[in-house]
Protein backbone atom coordinates (compact mmCIF):
# COMPACT_ATOMS: atom_id res chain seq x y z
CA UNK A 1 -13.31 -5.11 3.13
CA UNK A 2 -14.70 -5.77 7.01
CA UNK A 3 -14.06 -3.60 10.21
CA UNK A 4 -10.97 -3.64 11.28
CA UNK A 5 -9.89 -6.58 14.16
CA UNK A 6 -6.88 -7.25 16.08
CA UNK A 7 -5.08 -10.38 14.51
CA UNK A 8 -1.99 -9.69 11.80
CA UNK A 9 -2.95 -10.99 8.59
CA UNK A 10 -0.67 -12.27 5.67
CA UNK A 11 -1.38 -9.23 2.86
CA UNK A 12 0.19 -9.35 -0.79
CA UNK A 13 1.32 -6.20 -2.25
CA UNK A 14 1.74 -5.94 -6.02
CA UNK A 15 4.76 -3.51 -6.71
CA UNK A 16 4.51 -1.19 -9.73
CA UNK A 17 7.98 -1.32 -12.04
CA UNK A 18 8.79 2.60 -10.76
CA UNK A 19 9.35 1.56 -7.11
CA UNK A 20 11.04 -2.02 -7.21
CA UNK A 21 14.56 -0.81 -6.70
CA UNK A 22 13.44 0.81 -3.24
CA UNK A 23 12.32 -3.30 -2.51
CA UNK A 24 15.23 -4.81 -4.12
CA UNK A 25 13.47 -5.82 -7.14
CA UNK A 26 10.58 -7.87 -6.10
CA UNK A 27 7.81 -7.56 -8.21
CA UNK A 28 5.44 -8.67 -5.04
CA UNK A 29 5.29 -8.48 -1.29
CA UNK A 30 3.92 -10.65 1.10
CA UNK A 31 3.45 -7.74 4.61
CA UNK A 32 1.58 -8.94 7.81
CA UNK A 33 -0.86 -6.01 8.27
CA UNK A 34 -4.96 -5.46 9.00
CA UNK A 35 -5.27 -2.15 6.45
CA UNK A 36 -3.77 -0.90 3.40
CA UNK A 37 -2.00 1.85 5.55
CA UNK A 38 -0.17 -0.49 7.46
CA UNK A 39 0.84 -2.83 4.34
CA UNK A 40 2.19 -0.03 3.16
CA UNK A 41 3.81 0.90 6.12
CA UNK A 42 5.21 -2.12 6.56
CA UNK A 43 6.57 -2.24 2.80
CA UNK A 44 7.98 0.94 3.10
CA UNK A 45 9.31 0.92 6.48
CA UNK A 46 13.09 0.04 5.28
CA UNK A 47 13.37 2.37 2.88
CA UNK A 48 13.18 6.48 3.61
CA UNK A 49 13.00 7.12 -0.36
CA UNK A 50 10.14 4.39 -0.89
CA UNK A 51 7.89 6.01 1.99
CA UNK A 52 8.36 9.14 0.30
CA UNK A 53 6.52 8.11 -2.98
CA UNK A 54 3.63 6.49 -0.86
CA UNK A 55 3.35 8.61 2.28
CA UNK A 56 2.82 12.69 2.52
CA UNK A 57 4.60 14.51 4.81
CA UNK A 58 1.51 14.74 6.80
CA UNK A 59 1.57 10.53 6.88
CA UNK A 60 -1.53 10.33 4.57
CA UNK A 61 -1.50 7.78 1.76
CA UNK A 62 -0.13 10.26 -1.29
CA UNK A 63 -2.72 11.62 -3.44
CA UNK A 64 -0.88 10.26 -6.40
CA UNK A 65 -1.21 6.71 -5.45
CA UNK A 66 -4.18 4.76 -6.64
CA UNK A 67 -4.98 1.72 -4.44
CA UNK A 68 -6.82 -1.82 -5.37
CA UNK A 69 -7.67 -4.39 -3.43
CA UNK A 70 -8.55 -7.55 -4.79
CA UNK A 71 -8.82 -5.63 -8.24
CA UNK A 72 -11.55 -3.36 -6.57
CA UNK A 73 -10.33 0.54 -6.07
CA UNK A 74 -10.00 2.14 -2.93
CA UNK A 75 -12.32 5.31 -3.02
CA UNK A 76 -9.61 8.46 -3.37
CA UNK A 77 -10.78 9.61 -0.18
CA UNK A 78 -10.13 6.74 1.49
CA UNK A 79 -7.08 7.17 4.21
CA UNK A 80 -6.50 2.77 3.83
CA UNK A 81 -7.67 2.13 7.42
CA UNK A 82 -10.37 0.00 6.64
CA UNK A 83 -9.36 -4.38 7.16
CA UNK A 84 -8.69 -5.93 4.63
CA UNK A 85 -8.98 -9.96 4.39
CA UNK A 86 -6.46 -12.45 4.63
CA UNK A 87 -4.89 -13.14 1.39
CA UNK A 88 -5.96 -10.10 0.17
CA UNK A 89 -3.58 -8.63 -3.30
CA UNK A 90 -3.15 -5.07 -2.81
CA UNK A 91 -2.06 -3.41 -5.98
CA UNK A 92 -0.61 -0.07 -5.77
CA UNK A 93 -0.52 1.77 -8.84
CA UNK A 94 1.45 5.67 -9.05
CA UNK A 95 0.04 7.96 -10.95
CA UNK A 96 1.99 10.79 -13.08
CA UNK A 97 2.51 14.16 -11.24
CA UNK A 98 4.05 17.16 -12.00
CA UNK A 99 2.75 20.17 -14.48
């Protein structure tokens, strides 16, 4: 990951088999985007239901959502603003909730 600069770049997101109906199937997802936040933005901007399993209702990145980029985790904390490279893979992988 590098600071964060002002050209678009072409990001790959890997969908997980529990959201692909929300993206009509696709098993990847090529977004133009500088961060993880705004690939997934941009992924889920379409689709009301799919920003509901990635986004809180505050806008945060949902707690049950585990990020990689590259095959390298995002630190939990992380709120996905940090750049990303062009050509990166970002996998996004949904954890089980519930009690």
């Amino acid at each position: 990951m590098r600071k964060k600069g002002n050209s678009m770049q072409q990001l790959t997101v890997i969908v997980p088999p529990s959201i692909r109906p929300y993206v009509g199937g696709q098993s990847r997802i090529t977004v133009e985007a500088q961060t993880v936040r705004e690939a997934l933005g941009a992924m889920s901007a379409k689709s009301a239901q799919l920003k509901e399993h990635l986004f809180d209702t505050k806008g945060e990145i949902n707690r049950f959502v585990r990020i990689f980029v590259n095959g390298r985790p995002v630190p939990l904390g992380s709120r996905g603003d940090e750049a990303v490279e062009n050509g990166a893979e970002i996998a996004v992988v949904l954890a089980l909730a519930g009690g």
